[in-house]
Protein backbone atom coordinates (compact mmCIF):
# COMPACT_ATOMS: atom_id res chain seq x y z
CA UNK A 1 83.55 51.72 106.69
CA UNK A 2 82.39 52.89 110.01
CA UNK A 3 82.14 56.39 110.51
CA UNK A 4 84.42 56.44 113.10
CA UNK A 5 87.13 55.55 110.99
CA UNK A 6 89.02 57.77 108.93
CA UNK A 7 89.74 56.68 105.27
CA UNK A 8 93.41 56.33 104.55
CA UNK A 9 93.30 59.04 101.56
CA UNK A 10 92.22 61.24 104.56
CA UNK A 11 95.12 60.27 107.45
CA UNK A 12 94.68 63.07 110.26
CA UNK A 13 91.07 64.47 109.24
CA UNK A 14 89.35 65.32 112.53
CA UNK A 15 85.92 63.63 113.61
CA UNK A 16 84.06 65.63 115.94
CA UNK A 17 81.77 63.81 118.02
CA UNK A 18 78.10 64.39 117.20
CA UNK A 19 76.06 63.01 119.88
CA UNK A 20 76.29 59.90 122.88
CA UNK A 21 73.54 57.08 121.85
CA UNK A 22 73.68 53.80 124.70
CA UNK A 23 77.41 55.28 126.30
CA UNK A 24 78.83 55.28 122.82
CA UNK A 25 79.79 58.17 120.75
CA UNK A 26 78.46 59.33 117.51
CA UNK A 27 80.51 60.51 114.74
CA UNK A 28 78.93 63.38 112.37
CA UNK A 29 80.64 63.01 109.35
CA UNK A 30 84.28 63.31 108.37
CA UNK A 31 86.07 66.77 108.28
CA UNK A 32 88.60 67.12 105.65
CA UNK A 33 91.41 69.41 105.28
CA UNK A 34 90.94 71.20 101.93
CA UNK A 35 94.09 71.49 100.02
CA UNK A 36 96.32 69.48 102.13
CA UNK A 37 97.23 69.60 105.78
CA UNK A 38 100.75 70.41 105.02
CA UNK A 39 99.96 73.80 104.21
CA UNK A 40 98.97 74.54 107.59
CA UNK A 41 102.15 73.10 108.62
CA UNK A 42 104.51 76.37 109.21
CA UNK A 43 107.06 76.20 106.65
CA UNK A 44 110.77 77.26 107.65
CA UNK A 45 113.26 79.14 105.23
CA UNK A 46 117.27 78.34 105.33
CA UNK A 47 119.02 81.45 107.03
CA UNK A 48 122.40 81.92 105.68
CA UNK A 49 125.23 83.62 107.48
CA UNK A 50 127.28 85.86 105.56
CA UNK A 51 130.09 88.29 106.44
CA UNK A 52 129.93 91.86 105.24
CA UNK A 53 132.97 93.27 103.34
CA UNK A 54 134.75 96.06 101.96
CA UNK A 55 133.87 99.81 101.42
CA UNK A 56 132.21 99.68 98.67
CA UNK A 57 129.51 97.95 95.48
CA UNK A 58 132.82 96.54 94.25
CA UNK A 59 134.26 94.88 97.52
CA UNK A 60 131.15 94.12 99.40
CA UNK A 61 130.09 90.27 99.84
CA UNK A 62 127.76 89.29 97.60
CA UNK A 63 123.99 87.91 99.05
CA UNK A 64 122.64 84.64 96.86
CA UNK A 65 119.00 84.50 96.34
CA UNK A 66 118.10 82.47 99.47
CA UNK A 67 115.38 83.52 101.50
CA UNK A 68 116.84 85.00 104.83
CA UNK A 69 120.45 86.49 104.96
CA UNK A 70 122.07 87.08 108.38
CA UNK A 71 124.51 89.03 108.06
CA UNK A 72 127.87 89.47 110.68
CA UNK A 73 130.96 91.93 110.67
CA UNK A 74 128.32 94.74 110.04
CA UNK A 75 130.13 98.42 111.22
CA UNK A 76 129.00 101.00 109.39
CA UNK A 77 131.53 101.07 106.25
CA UNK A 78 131.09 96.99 104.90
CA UNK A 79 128.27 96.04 102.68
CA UNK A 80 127.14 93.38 100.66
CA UNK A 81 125.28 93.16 97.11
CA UNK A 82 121.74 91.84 96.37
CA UNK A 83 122.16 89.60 93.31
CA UNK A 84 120.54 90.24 89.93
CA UNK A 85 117.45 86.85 89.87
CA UNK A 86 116.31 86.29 86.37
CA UNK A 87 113.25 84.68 85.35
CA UNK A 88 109.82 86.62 85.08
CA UNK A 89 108.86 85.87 88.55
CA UNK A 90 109.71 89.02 91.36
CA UNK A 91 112.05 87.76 93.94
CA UNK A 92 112.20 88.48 97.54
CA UNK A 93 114.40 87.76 100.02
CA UNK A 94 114.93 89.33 103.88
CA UNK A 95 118.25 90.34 104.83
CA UNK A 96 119.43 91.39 108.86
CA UNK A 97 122.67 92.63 110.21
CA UNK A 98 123.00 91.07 113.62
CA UNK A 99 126.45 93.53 114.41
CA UNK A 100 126.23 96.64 113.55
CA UNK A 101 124.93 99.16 110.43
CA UNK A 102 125.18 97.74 107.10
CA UNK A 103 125.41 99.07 103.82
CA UNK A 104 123.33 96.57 101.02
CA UNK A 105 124.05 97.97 97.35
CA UNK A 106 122.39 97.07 94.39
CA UNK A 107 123.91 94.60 91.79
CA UNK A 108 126.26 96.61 89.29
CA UNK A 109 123.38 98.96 87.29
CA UNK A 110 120.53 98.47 89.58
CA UNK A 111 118.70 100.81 92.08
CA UNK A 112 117.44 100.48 95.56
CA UNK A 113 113.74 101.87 96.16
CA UNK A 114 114.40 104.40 93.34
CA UNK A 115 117.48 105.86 94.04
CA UNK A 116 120.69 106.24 91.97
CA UNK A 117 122.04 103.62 90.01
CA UNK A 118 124.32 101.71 92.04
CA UNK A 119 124.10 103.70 95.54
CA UNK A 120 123.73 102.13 98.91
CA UNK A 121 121.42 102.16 101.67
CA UNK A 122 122.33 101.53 105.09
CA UNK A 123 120.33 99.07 107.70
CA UNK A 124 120.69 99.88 111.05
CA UNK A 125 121.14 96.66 113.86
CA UNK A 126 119.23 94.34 114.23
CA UNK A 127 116.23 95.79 112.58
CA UNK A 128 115.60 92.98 109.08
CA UNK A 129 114.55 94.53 105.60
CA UNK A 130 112.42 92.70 102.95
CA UNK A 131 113.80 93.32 99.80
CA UNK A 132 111.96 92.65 96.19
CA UNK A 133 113.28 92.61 92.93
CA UNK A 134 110.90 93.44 90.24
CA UNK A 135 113.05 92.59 87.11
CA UNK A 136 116.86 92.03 88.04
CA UNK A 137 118.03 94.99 88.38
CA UNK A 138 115.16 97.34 90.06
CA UNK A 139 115.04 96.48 94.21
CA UNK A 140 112.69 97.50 96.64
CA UNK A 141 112.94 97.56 100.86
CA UNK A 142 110.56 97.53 103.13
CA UNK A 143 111.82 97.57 107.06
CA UNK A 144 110.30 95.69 109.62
């Protein structure tokens, strides 16, 4: 194999050119991507739209574990819920209201950056919160 020529294990490694000997370029040898190229790629999450609802933990809409939650109908009283993951790995998940305040609860028995069991907090417009669950029931937020 020339060395001008990448081998097919190694489709898209970049040559850089070493040196010009007679007019034609020299090739130093091949630079590989370690680990794959496609985790340089920039990976894109699903964004699910969701209306908020009702007045309270009961009546909100309920969030699935997706990665990014937009959420509409946002006015100050609606809400939704942050579900309860299982599994021993922490979940997190981003959540923005694109209308107005919004009030994101905790699933039934579970607290929101150490508050009371079950209370609210309330996200202002446009401004998205991460949100990690350590164990189902126990969230965290952090506002961007």
């Amino acid at each position: 194999m020339a060395k001008s020529e990448a081998p097919l294990h190694q489709v898209g490694a970049t040559q850089i050119p070493q040196d010009k000997v007679g007019g034609r370029r020299v090739f130093a040898d091949e630079v590989v991507a370690e680990g794959g190229l496609t985790q340089w790629v920039a990976q894109t999450a699903p964004v699910v739209v969701l209306a908020a609802a009702g007045t309270n933990q009961a009546t909100a809409s309920a969030i699935t574990l997706v990665p990014i939650t937009k959420v509409t109908g946002g006015d100050g009283t609606k809400g939704v819920v942050l579900p309860q993951p299982t599994g021993a790995l922490a979940s997190t998940m981003r959540v923005v209201s694109v209308s107005g305040a919004l009030k994101v609860y905790p699933p039934v028995g579970g607290t929101i950056n150490g508050g009371s069991v079950n209370a609210n907090i309330t996200l202002s417009q446009n401004i998205p919160a991460e949100f990690t669950c350590l164990d189902g029931l126990t969230w965290f937020s952090r506002f961007s």
